[in-house]
C-alpha atoms as a PDB file:
ATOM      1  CA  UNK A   1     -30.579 -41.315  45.949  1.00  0.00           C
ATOM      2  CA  UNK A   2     -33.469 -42.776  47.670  1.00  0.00           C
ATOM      3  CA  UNK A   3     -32.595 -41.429  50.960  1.00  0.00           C
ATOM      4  CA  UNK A   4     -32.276 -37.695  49.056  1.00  0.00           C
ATOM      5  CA  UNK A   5     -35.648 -38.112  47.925  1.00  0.00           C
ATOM      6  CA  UNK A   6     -37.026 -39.252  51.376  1.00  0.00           C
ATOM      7  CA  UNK A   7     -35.478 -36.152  52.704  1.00  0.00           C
ATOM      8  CA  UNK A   8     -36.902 -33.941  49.850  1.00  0.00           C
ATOM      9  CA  UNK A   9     -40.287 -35.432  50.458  1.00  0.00           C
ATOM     10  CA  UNK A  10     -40.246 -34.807  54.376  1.00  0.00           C
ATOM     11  CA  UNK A  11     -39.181 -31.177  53.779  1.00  0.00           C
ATOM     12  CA  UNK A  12     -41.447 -30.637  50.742  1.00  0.00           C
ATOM     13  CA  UNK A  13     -44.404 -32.134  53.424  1.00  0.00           C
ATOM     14  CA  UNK A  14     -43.453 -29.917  56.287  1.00  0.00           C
ATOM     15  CA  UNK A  15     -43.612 -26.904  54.687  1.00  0.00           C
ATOM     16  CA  UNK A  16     -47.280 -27.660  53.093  1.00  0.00           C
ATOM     17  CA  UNK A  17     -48.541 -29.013  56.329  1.00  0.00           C
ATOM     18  CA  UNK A  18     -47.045 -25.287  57.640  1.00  0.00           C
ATOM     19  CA  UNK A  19     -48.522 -23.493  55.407  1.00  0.00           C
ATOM     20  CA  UNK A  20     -51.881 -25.420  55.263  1.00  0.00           C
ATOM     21  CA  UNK A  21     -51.738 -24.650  59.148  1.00  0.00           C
ATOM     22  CA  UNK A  22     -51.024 -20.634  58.865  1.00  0.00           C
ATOM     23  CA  UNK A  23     -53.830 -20.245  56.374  1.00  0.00           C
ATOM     24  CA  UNK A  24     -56.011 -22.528  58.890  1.00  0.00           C
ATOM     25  CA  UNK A  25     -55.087 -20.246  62.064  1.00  0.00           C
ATOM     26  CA  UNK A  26     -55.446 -16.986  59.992  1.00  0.00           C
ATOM     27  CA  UNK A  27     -59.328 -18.407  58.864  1.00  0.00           C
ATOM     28  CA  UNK A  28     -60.188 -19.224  62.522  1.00  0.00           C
ATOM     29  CA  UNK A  29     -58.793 -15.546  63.756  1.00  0.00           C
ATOM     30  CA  UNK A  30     -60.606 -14.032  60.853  1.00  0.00           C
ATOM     31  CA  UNK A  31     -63.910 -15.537  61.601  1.00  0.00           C
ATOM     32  CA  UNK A  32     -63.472 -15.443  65.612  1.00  0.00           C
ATOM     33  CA  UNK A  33     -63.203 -11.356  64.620  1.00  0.00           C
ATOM     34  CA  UNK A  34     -65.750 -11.125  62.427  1.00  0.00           C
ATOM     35  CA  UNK A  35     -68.253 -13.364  64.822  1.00  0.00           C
ATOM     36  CA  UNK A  36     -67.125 -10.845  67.981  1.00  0.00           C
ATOM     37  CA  UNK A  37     -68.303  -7.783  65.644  1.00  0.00           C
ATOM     38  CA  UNK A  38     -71.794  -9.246  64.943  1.00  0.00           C
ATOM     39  CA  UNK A  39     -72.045  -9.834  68.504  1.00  0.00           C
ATOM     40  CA  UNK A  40     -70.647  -6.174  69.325  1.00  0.00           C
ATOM     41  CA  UNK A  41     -73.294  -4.550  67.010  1.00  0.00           C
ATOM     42  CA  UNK A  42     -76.262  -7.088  67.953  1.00  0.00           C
ATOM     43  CA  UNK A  43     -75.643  -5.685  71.553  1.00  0.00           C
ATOM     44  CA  UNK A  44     -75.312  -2.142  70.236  1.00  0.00           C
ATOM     45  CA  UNK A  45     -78.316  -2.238  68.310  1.00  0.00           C
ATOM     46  CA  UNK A  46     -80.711  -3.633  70.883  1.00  0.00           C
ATOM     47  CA  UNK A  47     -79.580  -0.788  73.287  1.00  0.00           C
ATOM     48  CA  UNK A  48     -79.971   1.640  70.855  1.00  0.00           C
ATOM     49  CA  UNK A  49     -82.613   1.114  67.868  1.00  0.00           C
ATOM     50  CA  UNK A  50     -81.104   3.641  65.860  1.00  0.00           C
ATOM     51  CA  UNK A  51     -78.483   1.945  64.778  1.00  0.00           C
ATOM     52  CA  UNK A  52     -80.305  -1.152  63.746  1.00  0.00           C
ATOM     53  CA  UNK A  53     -80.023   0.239  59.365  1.00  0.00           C
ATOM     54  CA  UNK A  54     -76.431   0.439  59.852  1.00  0.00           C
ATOM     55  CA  UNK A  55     -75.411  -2.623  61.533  1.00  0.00           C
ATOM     56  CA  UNK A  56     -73.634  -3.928  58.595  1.00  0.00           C
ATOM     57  CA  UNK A  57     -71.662  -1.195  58.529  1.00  0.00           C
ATOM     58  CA  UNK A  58     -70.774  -1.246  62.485  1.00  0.00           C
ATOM     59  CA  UNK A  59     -69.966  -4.740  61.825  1.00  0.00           C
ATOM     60  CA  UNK A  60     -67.506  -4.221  59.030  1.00  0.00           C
ATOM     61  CA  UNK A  61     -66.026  -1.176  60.773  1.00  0.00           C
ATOM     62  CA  UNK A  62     -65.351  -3.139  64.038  1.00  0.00           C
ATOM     63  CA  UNK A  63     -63.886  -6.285  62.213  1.00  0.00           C
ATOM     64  CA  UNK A  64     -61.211  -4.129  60.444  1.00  0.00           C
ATOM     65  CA  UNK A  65     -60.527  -2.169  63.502  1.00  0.00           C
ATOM     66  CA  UNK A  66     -60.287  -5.351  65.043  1.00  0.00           C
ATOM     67  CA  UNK A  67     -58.487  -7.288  62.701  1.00  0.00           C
ATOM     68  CA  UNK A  68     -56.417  -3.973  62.899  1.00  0.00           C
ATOM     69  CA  UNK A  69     -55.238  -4.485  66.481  1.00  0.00           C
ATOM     70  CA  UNK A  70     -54.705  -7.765  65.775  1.00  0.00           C
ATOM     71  CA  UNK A  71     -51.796  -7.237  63.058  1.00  0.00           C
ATOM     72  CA  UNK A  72     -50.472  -4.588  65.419  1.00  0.00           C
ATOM     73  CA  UNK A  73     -50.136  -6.397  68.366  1.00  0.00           C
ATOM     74  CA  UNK A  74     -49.018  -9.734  66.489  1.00  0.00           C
ATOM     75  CA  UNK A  75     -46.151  -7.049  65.221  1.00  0.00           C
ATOM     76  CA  UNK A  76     -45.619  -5.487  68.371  1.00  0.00           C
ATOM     77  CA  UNK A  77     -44.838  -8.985  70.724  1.00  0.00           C
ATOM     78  CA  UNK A  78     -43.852 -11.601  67.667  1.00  0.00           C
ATOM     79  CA  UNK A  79     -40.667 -12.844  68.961  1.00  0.00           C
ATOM     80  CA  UNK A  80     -39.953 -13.512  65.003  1.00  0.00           C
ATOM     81  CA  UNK A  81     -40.513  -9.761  64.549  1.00  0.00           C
ATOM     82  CA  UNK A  82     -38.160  -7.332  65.449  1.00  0.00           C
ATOM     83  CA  UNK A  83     -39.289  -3.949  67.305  1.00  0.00           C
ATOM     84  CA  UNK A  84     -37.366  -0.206  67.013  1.00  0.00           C
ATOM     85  CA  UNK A  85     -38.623   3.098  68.425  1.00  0.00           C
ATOM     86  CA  UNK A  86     -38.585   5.621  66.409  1.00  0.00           C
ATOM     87  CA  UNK A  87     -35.519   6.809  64.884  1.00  0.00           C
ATOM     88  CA  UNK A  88     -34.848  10.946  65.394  1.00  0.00           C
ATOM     89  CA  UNK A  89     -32.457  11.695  62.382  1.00  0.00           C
ATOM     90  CA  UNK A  90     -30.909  14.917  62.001  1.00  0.00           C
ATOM     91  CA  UNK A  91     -30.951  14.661  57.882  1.00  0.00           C
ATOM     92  CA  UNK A  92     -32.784  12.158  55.049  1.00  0.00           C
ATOM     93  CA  UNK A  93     -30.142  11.036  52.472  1.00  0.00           C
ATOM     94  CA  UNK A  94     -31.167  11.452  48.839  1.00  0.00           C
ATOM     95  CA  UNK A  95     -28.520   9.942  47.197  1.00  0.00           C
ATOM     96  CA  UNK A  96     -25.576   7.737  48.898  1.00  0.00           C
ATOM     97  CA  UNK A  97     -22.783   6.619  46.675  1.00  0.00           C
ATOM     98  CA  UNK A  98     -19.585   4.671  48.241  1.00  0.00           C
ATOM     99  CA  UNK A  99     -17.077   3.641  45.256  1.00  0.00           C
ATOM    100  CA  UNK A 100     -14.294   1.151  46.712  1.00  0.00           C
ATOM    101  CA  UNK A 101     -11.280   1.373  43.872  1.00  0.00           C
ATOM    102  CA  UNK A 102      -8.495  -0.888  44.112  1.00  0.00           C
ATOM    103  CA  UNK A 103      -5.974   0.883  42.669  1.00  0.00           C
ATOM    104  CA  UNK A 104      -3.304  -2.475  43.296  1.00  0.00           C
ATOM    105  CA  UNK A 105      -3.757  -5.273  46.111  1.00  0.00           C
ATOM    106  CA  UNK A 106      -2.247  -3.160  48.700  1.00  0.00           C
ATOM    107  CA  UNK A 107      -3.849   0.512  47.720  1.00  0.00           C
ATOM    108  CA  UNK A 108      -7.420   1.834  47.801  1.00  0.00           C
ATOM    109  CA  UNK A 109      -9.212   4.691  47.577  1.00  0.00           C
ATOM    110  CA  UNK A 110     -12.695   4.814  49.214  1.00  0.00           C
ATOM    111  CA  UNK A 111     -14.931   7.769  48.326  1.00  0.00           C
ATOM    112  CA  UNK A 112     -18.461   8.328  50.120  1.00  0.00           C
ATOM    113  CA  UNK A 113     -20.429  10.686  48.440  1.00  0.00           C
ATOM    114  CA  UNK A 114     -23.989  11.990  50.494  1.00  0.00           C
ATOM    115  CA  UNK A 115     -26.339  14.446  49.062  1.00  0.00           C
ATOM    116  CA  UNK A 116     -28.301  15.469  52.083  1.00  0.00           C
ATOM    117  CA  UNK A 117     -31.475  16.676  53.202  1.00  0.00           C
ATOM    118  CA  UNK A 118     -31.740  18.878  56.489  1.00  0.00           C
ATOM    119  CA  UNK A 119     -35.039  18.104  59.320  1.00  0.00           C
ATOM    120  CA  UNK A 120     -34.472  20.640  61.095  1.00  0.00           C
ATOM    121  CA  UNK A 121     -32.993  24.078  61.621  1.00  0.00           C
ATOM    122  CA  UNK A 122     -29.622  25.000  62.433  1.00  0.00           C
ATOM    123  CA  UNK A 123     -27.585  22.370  61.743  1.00  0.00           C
ATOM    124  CA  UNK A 124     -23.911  23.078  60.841  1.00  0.00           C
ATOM    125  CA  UNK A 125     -22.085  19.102  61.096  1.00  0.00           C
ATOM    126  CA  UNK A 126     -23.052  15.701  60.167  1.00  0.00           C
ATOM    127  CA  UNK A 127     -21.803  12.773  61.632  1.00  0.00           C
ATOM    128  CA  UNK A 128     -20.761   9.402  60.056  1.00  0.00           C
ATOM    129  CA  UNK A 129     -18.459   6.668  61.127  1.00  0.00           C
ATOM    130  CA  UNK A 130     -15.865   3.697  59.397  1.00  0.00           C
ATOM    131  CA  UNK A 131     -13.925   0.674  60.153  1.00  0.00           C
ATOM    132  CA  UNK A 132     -10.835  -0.411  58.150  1.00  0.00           C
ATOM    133  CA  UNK A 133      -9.468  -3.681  58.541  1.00  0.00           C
ATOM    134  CA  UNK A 134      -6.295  -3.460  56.818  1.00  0.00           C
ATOM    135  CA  UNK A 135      -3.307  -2.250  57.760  1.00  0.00           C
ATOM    136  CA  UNK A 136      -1.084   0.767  56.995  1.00  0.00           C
ATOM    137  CA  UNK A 137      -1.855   4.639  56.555  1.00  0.00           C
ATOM    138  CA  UNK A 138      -4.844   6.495  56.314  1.00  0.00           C
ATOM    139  CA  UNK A 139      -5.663   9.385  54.954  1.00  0.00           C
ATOM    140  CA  UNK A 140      -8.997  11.510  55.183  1.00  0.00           C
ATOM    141  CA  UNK A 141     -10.176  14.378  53.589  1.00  0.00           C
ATOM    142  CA  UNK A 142     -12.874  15.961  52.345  1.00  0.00           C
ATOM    143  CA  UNK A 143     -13.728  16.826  48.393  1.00  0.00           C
ATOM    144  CA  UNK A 144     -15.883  19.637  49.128  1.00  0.00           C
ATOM    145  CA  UNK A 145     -14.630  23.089  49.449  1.00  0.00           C
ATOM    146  CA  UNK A 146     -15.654  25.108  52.743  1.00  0.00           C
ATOM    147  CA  UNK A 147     -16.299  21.458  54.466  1.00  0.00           C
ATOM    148  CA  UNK A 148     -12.987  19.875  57.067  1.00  0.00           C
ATOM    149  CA  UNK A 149     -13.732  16.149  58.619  1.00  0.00           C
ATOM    150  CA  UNK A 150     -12.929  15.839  62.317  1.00  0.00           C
ATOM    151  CA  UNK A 151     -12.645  13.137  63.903  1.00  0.00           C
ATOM    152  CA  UNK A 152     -14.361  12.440  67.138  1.00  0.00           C
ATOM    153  CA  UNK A 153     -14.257   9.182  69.544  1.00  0.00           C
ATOM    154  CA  UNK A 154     -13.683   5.973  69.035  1.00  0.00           C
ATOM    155  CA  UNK A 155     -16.320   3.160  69.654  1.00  0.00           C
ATOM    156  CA  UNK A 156     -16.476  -0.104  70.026  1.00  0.00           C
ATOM    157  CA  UNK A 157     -14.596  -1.086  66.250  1.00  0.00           C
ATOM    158  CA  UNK A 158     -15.705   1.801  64.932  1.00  0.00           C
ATOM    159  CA  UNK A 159     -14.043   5.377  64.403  1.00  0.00           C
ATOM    160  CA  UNK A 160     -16.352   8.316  64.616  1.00  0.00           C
ATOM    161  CA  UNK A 161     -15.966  11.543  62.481  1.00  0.00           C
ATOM    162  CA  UNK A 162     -18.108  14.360  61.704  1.00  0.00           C
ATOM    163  CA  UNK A 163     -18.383  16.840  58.444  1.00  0.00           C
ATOM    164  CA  UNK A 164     -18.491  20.498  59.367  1.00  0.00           C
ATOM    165  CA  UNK A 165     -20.162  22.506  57.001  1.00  0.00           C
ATOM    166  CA  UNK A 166     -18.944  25.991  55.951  1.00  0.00           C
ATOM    167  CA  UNK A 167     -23.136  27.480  56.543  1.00  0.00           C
ATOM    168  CA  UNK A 168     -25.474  26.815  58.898  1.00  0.00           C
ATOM    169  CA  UNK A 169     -28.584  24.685  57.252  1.00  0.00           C
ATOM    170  CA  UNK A 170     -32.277  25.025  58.002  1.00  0.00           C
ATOM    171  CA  UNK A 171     -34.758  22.464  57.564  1.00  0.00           C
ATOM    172  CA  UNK A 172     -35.636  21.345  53.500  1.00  0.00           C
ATOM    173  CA  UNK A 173     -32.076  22.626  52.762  1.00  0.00           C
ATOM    174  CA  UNK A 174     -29.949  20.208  51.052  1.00  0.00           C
ATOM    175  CA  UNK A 175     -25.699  19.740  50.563  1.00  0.00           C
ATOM    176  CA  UNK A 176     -23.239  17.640  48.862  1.00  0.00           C
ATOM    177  CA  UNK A 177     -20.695  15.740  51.032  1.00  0.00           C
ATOM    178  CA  UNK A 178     -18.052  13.737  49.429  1.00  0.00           C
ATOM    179  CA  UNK A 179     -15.443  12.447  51.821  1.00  0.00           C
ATOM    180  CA  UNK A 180     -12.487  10.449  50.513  1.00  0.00           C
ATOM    181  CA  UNK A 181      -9.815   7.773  51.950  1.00  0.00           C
ATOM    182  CA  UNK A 182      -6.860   6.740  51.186  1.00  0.00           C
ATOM    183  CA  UNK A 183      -5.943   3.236  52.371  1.00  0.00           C
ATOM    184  CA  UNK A 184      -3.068   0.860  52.500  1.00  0.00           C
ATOM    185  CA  UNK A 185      -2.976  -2.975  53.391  1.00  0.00           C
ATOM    186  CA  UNK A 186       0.572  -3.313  53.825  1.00  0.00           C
ATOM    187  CA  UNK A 187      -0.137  -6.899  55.632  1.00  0.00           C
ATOM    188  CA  UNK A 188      -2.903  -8.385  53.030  1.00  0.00           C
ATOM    189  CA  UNK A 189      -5.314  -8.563  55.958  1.00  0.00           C
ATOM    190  CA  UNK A 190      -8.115  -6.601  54.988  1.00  0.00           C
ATOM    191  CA  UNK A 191     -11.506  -8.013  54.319  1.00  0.00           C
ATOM    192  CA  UNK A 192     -13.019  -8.548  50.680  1.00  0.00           C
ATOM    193  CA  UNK A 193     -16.005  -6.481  51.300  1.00  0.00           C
ATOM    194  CA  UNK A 194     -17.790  -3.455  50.762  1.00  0.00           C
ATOM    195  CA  UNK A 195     -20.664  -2.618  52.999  1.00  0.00           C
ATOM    196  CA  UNK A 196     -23.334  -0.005  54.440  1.00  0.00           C
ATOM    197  CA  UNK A 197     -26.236  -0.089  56.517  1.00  0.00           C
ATOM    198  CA  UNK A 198     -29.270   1.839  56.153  1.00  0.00           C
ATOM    199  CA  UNK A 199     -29.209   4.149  59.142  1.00  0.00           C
ATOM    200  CA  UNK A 200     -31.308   7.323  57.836  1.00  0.00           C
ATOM    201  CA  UNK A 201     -33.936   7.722  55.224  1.00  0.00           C
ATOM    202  CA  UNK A 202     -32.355   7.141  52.337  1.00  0.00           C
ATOM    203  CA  UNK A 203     -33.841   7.587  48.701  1.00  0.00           C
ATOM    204  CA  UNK A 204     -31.171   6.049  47.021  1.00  0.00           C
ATOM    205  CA  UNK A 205     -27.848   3.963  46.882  1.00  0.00           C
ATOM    206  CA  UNK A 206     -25.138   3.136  45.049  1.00  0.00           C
ATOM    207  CA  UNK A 207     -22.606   0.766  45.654  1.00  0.00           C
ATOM    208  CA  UNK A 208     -19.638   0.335  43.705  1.00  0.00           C
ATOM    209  CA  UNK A 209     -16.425  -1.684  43.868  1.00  0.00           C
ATOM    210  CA  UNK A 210     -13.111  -1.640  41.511  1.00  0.00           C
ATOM    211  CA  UNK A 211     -11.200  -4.312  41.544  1.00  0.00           C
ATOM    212  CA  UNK A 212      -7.399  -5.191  39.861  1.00  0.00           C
ATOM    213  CA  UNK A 213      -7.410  -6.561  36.271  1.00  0.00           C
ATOM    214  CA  UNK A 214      -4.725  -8.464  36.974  1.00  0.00           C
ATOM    215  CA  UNK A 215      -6.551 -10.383  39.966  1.00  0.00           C
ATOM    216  CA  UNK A 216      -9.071 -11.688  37.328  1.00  0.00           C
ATOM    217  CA  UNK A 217     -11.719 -11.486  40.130  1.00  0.00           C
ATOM    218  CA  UNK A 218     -15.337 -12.453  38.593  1.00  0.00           C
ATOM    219  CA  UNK A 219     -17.934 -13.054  40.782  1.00  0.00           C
ATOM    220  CA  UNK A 220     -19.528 -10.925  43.409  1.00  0.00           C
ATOM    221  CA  UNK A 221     -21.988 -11.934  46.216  1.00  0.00           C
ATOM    222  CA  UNK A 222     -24.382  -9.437  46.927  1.00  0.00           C
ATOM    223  CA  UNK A 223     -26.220  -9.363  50.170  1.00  0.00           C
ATOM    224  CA  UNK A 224     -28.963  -7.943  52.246  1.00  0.00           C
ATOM    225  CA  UNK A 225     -29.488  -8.802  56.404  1.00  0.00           C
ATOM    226  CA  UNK A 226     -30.987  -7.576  59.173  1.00  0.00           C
ATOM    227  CA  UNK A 227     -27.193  -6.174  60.591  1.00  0.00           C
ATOM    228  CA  UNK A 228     -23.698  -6.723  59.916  1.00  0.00           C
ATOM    229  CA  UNK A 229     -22.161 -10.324  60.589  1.00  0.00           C
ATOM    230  CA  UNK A 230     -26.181 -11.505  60.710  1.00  0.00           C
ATOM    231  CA  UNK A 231     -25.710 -15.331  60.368  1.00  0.00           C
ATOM    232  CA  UNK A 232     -28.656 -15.693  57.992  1.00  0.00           C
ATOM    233  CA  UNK A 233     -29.033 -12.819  55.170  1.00  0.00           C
ATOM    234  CA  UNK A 234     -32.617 -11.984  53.662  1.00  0.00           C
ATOM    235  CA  UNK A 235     -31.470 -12.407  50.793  1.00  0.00           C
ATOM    236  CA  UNK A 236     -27.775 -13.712  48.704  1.00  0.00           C
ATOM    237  CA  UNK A 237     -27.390 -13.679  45.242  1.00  0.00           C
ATOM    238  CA  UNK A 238     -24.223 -14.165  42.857  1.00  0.00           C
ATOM    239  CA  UNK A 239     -23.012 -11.858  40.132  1.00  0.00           C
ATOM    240  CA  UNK A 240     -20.572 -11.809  37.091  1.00  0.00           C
ATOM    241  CA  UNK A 241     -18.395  -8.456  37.767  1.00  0.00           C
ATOM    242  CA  UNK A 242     -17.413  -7.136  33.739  1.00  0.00           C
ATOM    243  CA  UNK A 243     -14.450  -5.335  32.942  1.00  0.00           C
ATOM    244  CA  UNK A 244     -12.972  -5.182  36.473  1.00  0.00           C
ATOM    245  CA  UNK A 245     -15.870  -3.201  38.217  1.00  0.00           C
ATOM    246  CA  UNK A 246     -19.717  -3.758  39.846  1.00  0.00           C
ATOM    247  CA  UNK A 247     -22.324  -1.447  40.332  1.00  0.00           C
ATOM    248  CA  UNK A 248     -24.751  -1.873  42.618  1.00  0.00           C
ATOM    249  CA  UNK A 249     -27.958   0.418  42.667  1.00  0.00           C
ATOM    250  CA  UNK A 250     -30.584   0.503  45.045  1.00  0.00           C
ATOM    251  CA  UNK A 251     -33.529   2.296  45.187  1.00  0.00           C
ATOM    252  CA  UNK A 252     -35.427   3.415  48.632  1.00  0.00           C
ATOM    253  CA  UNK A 253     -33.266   0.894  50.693  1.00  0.00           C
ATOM    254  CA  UNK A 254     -34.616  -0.098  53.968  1.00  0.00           C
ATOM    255  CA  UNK A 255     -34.269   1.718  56.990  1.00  0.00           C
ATOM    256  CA  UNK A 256     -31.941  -0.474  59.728  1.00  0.00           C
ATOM    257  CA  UNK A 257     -31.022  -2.945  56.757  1.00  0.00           C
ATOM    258  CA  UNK A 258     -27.707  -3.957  55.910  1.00  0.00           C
ATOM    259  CA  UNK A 259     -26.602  -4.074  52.098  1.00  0.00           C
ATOM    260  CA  UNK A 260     -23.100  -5.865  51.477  1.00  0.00           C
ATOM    261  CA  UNK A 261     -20.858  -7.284  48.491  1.00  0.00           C
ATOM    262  CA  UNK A 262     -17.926  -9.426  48.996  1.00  0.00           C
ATOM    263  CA  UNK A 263     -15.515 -11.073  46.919  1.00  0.00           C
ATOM    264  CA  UNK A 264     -12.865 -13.648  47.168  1.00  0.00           C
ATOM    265  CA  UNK A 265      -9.157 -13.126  45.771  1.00  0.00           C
ATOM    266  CA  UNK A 266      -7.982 -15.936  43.728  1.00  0.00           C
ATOM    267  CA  UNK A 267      -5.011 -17.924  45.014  1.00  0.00           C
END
C-alpha cells in the first residue's frame, strides 16, 4: 500500500510540476509578445508622430497578430500535433446511419444509410468502401430505386465500390443512399466491432448495433481515436446495451476521426 501511494504521489507531482511549467512558458511567451509590440510601436511612433494617440491600439493589434502566428506556427510544426491539407470532397454528409443486426451468430445484415449533400456540379456516383472479416457470402445491393452499386478495385484490406445515381446532381442538391449487406461468418472469425471514420463533413451520425438475445451480450465499449487500430483512443467509455440493441448518436463528428464500438461474446 505504501509503495501505491508513493507511486500516486510521484504521478500526482509530475503532472502539477507540468502543468505549473506550461502555464510558466505560456506567461513568459505572452509577455516576450506583448514587450516586442511596445517596442514595435515605440519605433513606429518616433518615425512617425502621427501615430503617437494610437499606440495602445498598435500595441494591442500587433500582440494578437503576434500571439496569432504564434498558435499557428506552434500548430503547424508541433510534433504532438498532427497536420492535413485540405481535404477536396465531392459531397458533405448530413446524416450517416450504419445499423449492424445480428440476425444469429453466423448471419448479419449491415445497412449504411447516407443522406448527401452535392459541392459541386455534375456529379452522377459516390464512392465508399468496406472490409469484412468474416467468412462466407456476401451480398450487396442497394435500397434505393434508380441507384446499382459497382464495385471497383481492391486496396490494401479494403474493397472499393461506388453508388451510381439514376440523375446527374448539381451543387446544394441532396440524395438518399441506403446500401445493404448481407453477411455470413460461417468460421466464427469475424471481429466484434462496428466502426466508421469521419472522412467528409458530416452533420450527423448514428451508429447502431443488434445483437442475439440469446448471447446475453451487455456491455459495449465505445470509442473515439485519431485512426483505426490507433494504440491510444481519445477517448473509451463503457455502456450497458438494453434489450439486445445500442444506439449510438453523434452530432457534427470530427473530420479524420475514428468512432468505434466493440463487444465481446460470452464464452
Amino acid at each position: 500500500m505504501s509503495l501505491w501511494n508513493k507511486d500516486v504521489k510521484t504521478d500526482v507531482l509530475g503532472n502539477i510540476i507540468w502543468d505549473v511549467a506550461k502555464w510558466v512558458t505560456a506567461g513568459l511567451i505572452g509577455l516576450t509578445l506583448w514587450l516586442l509590440s511596445r517596442l514595435g510601436t515605440e519605433a513606429l511612433s518616433s518615425f512617425f508622430s502621427r501615430f503617437e494617440p494610437y499606440k495602445w491600439y498598435i500595441t494591442a493589434l500587433l500582440f494578437c497578430l503576434s500571439a496569432f502566428l504564434t498558435i499557428l506556427i506552434y500548430r503547424r510544426y508541433s510534433k504532438f500535433r498532427p497536420y492535413y491539407p485540405r481535404i477536396d470532397c465531392d459531397f458533405e454528409i448530413l446524416e450517416l446511419e450504419i445499423i449492424y443486426d445480428h440476425l444469429d451468430k453466423n448471419r448479419m445484415v449491415y445497412t449504411k444509410r447516407k443522406k448527401l449533400k452535392a459541392l459541386r456540379n455534375g456529379l452522377d456516383r459516390y464512392f465508399d468502401r468496406y472490409r469484412w472479416t468474416g467468412t462466407g457470402n456476401i451480398t450487396i445491393k442497394s435500397n434505393i430505386k434508380g441507384q446499382k452499386i459497382v464495385i471497383e478495385e481492391r486496396r490494401s484490406v479494403w474493397q472499393f465500390y461506388a453508388i451510381r445515381f439514376n440523375k446527374k446532381l448539381n451543387r446544394g442538391q441532396e440524395i438518399q443512399t441506403e446500401v445493404v449487406w448481407e453477411l455470413e461468418d460461417l468460421e466464427n472469425v469475424a471481429v466484434p466491432f462496428l466502426s466508421a471514420t469521419v472522412e467528409e463533413p458530416t452533420a450527423k451520425m448514428i451508429l447502431k448495433v443488434k445483437l442475439p438475445s440469446q448471447f446475453g451480450v451487455e456491455e459495449i465499449v465505445k470509442e473515439v481515436a485519431p485512426f483505426m487500430g490507433a494504440k491510444t483512443p481519445f477517448s473509451s467509455v463503457t455502456d450497458k446495451i438494453e434489450h439486445n440493441e445500442y444506439t449510438w448518436t453523434i452530432p457534427n463528428p470530427k473530420l479524420l476521426y475514428h468512432y468505434e464500438m466493440e463487444w465481446e461474446w460470452p464464452t
